[in-house]
C-alpha atoms as a PDB file:
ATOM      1  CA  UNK A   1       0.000   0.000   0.000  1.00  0.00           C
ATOM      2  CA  UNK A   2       1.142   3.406  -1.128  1.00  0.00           C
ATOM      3  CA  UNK A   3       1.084   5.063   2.203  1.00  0.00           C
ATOM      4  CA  UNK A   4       4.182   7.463   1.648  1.00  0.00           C
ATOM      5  CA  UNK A   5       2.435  11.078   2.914  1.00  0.00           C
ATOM      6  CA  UNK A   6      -0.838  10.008   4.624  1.00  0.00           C
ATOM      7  CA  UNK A   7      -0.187   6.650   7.076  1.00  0.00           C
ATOM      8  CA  UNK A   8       1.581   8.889   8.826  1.00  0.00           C
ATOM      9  CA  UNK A   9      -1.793   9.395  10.352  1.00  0.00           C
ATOM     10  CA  UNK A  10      -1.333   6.285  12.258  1.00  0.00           C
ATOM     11  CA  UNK A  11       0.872   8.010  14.932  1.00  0.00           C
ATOM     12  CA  UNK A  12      -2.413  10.005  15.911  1.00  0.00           C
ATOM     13  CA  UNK A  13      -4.301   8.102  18.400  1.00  0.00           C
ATOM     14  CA  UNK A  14      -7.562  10.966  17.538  1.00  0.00           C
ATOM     15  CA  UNK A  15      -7.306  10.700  13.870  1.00  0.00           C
ATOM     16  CA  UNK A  16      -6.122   7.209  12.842  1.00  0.00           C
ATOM     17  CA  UNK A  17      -9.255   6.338  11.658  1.00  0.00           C
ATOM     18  CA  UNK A  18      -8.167   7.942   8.439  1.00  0.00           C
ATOM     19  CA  UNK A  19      -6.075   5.196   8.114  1.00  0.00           C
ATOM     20  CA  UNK A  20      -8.674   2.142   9.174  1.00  0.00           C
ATOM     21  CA  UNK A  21      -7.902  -1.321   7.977  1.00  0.00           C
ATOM     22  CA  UNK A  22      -4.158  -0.280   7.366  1.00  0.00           C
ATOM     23  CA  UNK A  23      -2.959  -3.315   9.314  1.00  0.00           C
ATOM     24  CA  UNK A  24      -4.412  -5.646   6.890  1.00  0.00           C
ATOM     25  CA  UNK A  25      -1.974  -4.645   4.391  1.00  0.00           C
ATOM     26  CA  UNK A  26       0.864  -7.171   3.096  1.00  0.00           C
ATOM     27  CA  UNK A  27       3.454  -3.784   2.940  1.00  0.00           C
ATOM     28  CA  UNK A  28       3.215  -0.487   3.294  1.00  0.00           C
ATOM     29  CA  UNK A  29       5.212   2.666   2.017  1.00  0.00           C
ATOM     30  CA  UNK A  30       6.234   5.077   4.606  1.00  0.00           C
ATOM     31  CA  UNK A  31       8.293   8.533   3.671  1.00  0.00           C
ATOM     32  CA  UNK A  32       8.838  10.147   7.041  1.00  0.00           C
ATOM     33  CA  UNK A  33      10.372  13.148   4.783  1.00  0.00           C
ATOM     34  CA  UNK A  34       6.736  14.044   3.939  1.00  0.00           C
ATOM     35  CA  UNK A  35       4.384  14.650   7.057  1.00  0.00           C
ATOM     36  CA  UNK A  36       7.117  13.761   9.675  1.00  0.00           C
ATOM     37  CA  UNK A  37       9.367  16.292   8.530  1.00  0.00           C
ATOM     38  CA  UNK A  38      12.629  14.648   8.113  1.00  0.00           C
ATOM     39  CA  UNK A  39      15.061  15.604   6.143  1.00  0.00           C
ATOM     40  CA  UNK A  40      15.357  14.331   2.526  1.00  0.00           C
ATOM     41  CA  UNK A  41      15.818  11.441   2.003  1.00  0.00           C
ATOM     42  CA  UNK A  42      13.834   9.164   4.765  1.00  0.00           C
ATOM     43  CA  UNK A  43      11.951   5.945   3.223  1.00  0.00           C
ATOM     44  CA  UNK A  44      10.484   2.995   4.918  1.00  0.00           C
ATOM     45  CA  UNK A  45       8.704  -0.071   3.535  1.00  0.00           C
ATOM     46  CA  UNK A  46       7.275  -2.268   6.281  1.00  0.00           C
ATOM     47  CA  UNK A  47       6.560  -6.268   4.989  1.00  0.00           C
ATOM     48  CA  UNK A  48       5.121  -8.905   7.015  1.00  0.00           C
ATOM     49  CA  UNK A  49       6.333 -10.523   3.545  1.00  0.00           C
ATOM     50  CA  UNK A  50      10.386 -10.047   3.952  1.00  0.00           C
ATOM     51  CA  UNK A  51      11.742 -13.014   2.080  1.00  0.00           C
ATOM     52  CA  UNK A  52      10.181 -11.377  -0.683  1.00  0.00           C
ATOM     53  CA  UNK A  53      12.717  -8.564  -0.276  1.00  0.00           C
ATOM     54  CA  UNK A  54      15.639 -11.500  -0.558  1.00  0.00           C
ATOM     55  CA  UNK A  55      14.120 -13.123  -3.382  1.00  0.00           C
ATOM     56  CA  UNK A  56      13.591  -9.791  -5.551  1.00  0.00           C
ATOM     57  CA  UNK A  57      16.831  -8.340  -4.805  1.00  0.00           C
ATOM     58  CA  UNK A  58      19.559 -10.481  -3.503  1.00  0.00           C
ATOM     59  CA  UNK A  59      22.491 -11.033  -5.892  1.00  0.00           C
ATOM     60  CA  UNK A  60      25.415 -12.793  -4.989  1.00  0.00           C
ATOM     61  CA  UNK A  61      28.889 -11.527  -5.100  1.00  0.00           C
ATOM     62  CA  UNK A  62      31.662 -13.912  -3.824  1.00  0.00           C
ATOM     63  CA  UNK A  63      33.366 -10.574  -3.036  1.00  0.00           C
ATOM     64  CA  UNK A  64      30.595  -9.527  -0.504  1.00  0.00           C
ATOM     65  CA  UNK A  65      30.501 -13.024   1.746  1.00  0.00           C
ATOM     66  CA  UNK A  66      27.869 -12.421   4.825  1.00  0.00           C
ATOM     67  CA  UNK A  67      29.370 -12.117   8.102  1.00  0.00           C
ATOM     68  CA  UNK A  68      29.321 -16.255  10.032  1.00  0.00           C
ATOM     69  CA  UNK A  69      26.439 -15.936  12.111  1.00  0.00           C
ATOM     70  CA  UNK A  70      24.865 -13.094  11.390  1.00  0.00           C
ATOM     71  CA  UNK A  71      21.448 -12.047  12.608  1.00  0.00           C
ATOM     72  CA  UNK A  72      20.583  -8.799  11.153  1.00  0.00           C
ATOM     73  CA  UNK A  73      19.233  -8.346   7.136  1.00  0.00           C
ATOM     74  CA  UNK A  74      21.898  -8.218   5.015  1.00  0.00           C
ATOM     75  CA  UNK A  75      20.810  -4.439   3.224  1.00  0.00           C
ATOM     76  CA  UNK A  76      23.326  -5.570  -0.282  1.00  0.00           C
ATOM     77  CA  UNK A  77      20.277  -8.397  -0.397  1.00  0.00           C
ATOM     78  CA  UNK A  78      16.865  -6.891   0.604  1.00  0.00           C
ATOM     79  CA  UNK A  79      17.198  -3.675  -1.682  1.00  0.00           C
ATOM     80  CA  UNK A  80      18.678  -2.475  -5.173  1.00  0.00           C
ATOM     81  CA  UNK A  81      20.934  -0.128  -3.106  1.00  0.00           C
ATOM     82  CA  UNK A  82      24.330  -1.517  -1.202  1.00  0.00           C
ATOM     83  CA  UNK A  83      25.919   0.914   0.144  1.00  0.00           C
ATOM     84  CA  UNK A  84      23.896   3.387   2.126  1.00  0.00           C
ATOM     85  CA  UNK A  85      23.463   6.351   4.316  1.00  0.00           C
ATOM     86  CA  UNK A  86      22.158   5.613   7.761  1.00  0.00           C
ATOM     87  CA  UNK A  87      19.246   7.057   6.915  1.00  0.00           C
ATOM     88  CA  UNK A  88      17.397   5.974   9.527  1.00  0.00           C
ATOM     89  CA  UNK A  89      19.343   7.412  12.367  1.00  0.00           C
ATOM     90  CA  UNK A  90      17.389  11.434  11.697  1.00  0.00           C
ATOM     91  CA  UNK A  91      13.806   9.233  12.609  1.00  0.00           C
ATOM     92  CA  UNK A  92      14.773   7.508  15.280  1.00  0.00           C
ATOM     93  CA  UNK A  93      16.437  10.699  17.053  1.00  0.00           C
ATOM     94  CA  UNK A  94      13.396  12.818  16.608  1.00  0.00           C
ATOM     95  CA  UNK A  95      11.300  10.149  18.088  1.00  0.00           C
ATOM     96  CA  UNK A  96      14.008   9.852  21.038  1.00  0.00           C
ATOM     97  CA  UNK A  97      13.988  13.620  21.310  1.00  0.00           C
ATOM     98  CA  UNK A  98      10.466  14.594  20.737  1.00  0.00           C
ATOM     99  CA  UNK A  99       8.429  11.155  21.450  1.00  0.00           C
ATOM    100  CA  UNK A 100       5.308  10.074  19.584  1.00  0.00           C
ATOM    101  CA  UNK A 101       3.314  13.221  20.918  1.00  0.00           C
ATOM    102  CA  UNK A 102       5.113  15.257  19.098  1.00  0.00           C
ATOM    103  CA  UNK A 103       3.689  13.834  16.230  1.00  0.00           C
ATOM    104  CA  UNK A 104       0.501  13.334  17.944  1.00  0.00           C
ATOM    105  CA  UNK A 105       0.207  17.236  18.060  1.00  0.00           C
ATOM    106  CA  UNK A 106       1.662  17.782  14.362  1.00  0.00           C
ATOM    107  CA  UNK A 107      -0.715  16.208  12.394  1.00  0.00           C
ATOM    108  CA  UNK A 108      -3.875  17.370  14.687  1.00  0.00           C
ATOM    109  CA  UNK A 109      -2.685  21.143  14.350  1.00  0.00           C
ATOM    110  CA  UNK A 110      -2.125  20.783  10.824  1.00  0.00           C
ATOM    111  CA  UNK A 111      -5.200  18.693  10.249  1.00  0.00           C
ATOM    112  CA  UNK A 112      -7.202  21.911  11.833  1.00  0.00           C
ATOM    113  CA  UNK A 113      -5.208  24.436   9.351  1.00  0.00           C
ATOM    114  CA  UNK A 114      -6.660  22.968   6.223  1.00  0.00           C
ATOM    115  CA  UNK A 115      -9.934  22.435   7.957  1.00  0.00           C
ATOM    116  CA  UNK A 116      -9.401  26.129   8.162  1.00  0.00           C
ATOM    117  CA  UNK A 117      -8.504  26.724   4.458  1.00  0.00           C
ATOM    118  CA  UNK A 118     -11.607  24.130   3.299  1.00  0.00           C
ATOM    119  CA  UNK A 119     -13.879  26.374   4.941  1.00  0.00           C
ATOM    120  CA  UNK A 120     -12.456  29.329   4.054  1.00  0.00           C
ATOM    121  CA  UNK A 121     -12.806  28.208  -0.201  1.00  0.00           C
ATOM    122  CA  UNK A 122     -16.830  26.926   0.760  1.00  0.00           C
ATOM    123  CA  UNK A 123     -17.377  30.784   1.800  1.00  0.00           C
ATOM    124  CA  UNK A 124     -15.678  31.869  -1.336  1.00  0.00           C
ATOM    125  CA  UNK A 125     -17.269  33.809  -4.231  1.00  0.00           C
ATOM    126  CA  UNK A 126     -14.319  32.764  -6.970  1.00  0.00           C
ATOM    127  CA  UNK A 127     -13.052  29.187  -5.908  1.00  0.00           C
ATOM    128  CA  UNK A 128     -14.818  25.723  -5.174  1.00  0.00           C
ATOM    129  CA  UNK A 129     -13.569  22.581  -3.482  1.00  0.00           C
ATOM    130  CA  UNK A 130     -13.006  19.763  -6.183  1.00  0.00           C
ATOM    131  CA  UNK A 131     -13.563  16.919  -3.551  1.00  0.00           C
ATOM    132  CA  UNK A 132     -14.049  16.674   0.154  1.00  0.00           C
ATOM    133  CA  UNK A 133     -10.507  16.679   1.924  1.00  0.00           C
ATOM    134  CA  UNK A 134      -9.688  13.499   3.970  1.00  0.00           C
ATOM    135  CA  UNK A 135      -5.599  14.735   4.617  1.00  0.00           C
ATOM    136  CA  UNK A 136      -4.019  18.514   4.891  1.00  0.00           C
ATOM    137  CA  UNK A 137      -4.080  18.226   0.809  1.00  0.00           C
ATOM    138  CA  UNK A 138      -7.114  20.345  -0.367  1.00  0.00           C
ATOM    139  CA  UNK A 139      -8.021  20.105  -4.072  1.00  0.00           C
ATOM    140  CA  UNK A 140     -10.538  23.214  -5.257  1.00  0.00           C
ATOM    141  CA  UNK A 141     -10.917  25.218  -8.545  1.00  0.00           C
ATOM    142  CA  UNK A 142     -11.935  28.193 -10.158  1.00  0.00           C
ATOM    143  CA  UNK A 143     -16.075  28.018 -10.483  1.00  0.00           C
ATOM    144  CA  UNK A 144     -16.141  26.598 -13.320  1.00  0.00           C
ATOM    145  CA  UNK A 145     -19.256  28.383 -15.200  1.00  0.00           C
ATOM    146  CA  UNK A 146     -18.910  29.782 -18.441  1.00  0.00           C
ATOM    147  CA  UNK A 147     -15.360  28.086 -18.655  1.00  0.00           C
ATOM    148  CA  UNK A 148     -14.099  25.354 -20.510  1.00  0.00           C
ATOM    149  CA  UNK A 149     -11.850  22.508 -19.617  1.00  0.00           C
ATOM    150  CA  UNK A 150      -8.732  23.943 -21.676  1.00  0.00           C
ATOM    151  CA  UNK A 151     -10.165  27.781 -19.857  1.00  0.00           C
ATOM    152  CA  UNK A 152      -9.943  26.196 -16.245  1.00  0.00           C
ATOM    153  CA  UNK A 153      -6.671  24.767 -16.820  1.00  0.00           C
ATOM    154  CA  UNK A 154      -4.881  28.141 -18.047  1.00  0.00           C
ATOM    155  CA  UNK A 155      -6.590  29.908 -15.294  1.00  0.00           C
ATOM    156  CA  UNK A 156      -5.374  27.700 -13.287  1.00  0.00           C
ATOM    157  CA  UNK A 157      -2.045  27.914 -14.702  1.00  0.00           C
ATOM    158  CA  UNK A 158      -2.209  31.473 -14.280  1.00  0.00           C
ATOM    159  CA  UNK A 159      -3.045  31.485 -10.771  1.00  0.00           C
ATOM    160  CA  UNK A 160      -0.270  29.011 -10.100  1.00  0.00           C
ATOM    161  CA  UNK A 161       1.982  31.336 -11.525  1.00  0.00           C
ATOM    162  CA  UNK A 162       0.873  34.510  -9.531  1.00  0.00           C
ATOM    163  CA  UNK A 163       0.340  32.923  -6.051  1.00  0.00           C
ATOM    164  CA  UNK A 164       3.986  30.992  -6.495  1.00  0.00           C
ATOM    165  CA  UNK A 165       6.287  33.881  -8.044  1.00  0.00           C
ATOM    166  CA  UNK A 166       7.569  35.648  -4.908  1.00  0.00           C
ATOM    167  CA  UNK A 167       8.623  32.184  -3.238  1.00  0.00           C
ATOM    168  CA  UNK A 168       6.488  32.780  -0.484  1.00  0.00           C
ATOM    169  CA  UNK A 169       3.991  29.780  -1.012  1.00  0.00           C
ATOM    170  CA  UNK A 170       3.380  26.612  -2.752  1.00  0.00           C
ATOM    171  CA  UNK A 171       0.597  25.216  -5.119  1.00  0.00           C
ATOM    172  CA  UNK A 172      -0.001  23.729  -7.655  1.00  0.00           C
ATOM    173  CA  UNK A 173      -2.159  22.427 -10.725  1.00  0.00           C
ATOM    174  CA  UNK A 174      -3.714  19.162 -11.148  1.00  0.00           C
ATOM    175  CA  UNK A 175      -5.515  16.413 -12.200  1.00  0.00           C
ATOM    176  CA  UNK A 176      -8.743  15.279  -9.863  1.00  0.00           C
ATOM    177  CA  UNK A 177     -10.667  12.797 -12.424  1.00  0.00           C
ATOM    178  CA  UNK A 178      -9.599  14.210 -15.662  1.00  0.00           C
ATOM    179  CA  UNK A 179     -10.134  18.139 -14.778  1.00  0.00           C
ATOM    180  CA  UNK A 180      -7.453  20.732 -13.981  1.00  0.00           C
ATOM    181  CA  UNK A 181      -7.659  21.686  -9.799  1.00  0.00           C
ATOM    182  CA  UNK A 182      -5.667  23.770  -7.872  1.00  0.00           C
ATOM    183  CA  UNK A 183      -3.600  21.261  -4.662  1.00  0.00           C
ATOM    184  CA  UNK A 184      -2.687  23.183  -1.712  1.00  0.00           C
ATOM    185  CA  UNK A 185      -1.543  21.218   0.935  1.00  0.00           C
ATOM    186  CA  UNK A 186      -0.284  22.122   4.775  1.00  0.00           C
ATOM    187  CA  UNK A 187       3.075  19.859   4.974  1.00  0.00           C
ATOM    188  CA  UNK A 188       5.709  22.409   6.751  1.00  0.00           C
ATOM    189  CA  UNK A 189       5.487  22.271  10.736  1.00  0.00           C
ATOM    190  CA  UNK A 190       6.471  26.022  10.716  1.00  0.00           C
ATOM    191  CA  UNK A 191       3.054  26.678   8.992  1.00  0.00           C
ATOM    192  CA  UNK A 192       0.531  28.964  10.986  1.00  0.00           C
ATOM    193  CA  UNK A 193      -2.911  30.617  10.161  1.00  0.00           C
ATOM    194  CA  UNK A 194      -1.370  33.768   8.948  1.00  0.00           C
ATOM    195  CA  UNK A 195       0.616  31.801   6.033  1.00  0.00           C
ATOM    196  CA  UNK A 196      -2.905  30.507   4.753  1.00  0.00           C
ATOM    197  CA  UNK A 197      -4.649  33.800   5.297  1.00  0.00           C
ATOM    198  CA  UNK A 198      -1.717  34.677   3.237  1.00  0.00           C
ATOM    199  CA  UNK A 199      -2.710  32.806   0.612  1.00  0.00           C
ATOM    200  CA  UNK A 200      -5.933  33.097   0.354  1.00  0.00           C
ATOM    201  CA  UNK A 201      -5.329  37.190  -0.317  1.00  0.00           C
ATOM    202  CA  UNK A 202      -2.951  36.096  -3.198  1.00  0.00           C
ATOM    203  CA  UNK A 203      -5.685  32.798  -4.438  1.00  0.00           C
ATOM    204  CA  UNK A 204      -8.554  36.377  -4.399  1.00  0.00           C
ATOM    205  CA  UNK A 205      -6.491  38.654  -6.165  1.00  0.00           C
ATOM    206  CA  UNK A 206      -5.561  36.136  -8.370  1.00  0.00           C
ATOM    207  CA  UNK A 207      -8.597  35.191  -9.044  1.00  0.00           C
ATOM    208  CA  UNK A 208      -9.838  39.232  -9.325  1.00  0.00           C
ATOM    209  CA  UNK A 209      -6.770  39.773 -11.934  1.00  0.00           C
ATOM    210  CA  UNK A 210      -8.293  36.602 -14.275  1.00  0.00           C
ATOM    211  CA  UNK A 211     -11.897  38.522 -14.077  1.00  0.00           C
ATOM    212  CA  UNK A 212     -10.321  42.113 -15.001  1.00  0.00           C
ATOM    213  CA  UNK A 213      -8.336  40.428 -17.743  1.00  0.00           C
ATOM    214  CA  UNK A 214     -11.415  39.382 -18.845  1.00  0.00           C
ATOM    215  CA  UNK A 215     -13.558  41.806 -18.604  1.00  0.00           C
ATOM    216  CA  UNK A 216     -10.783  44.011 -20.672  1.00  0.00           C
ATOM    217  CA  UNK A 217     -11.088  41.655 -23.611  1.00  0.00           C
ATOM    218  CA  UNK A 218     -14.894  41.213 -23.512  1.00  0.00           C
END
């Protein structure tokens, strides 16, 4: 199971239902470099399947003999990449340092900023949501009347391009069964209200420089 940004939600004892049922699954796709803000890189793939690892990956090489004895995976046999990084070391001293709670408070704070954000594009004249939010990833769009699919996608573009070119903040355009939507999602643990109240002034004057563009051609 793809579960690289959102089973994170599993370390939240109020909002792991998001993440029902994910026990059942044979392996599961972790990247704590998403919503458990570790540095790049950070990947984990948990099996209850991990001869599978040894049978898709393992090559031998006389010239890399396992150590008599051994009890620990050999990592030149479970994966495509020898030598490594000890990546792992950055996740487990943030959980030494900061304990699950940390992470506990994380993704409920950041959960209640896009809450935020959702309600913030239902109240709004010029934008729409494109499907009810489950994670702190909303998908919305310009209201689509009187626009066509190739329209909404330039005026998306266009948005993209206004909101993004100081630096300041991040979206982007995509695809939400087969029509262009704007993705905003709340991923940095330094984000606060005022960053998305932020945003929505640049999404509204955006939106307000499409409509006088417009209304100059017309």
């Amino acid at each position: 199971m793809d579960g690289a940004y959102g089973a994170v939600a599993i370390f939240s004892n109020q909002h792991r239902d998001l993440v029902r049922g994910i026990e059942r699954a044979d392996s599961i796709t972790v990247d704590p470099h998403k919503w458990m803000a570790m540095p790049f890189a950070a990947g984990v793939i948990l099996t209850s399947h991990p001869e599978i690892l040894e049978r898709a990956f393992s090559v031998a090489a006389p010239y890399m003999p396992k150590a008599p004895g051994a009890q620990l995976p050999d990592n030149s046999r479970i994966s495509t990449q020898w030598t490594r990084r000890m990546n792992s070391l950055k996740l487990w001293l943030t959980l030494r340092v900061h304990g699950r709670q940390a992470y506990e408070e994380l993704i409920d704070r950041q959960l209640k900023l896009s809450r935020s954000f959702v309600a913030w594009v239902k109240a709004s004249d010029d934008f729409e949501l494109a499907v009810p939010p489950m994670l702190p990833i909303v998908t919305f769009r310009l209201q689509a009347a009187g626009r066509t699919s190739q329209q909404l996608a330039a005026d998306h573009d266009a948005i993209v391009e206004e909101v993004t070119r100081d630096g300041g903040r991040w979206i982007s355009e995509t695809k939400v069964r087969g029509g262009s939507v704007l993705r905003m999602m709340v991923i940095s643990y330094l984000t606060e209200e005022h960053h998305l109240q932020g945003l929505e002034l640049a999404l509204r004057n955006a939106a307000k420089h499409l409509t006088d563009r417009a209304k100059a051609r017309a």
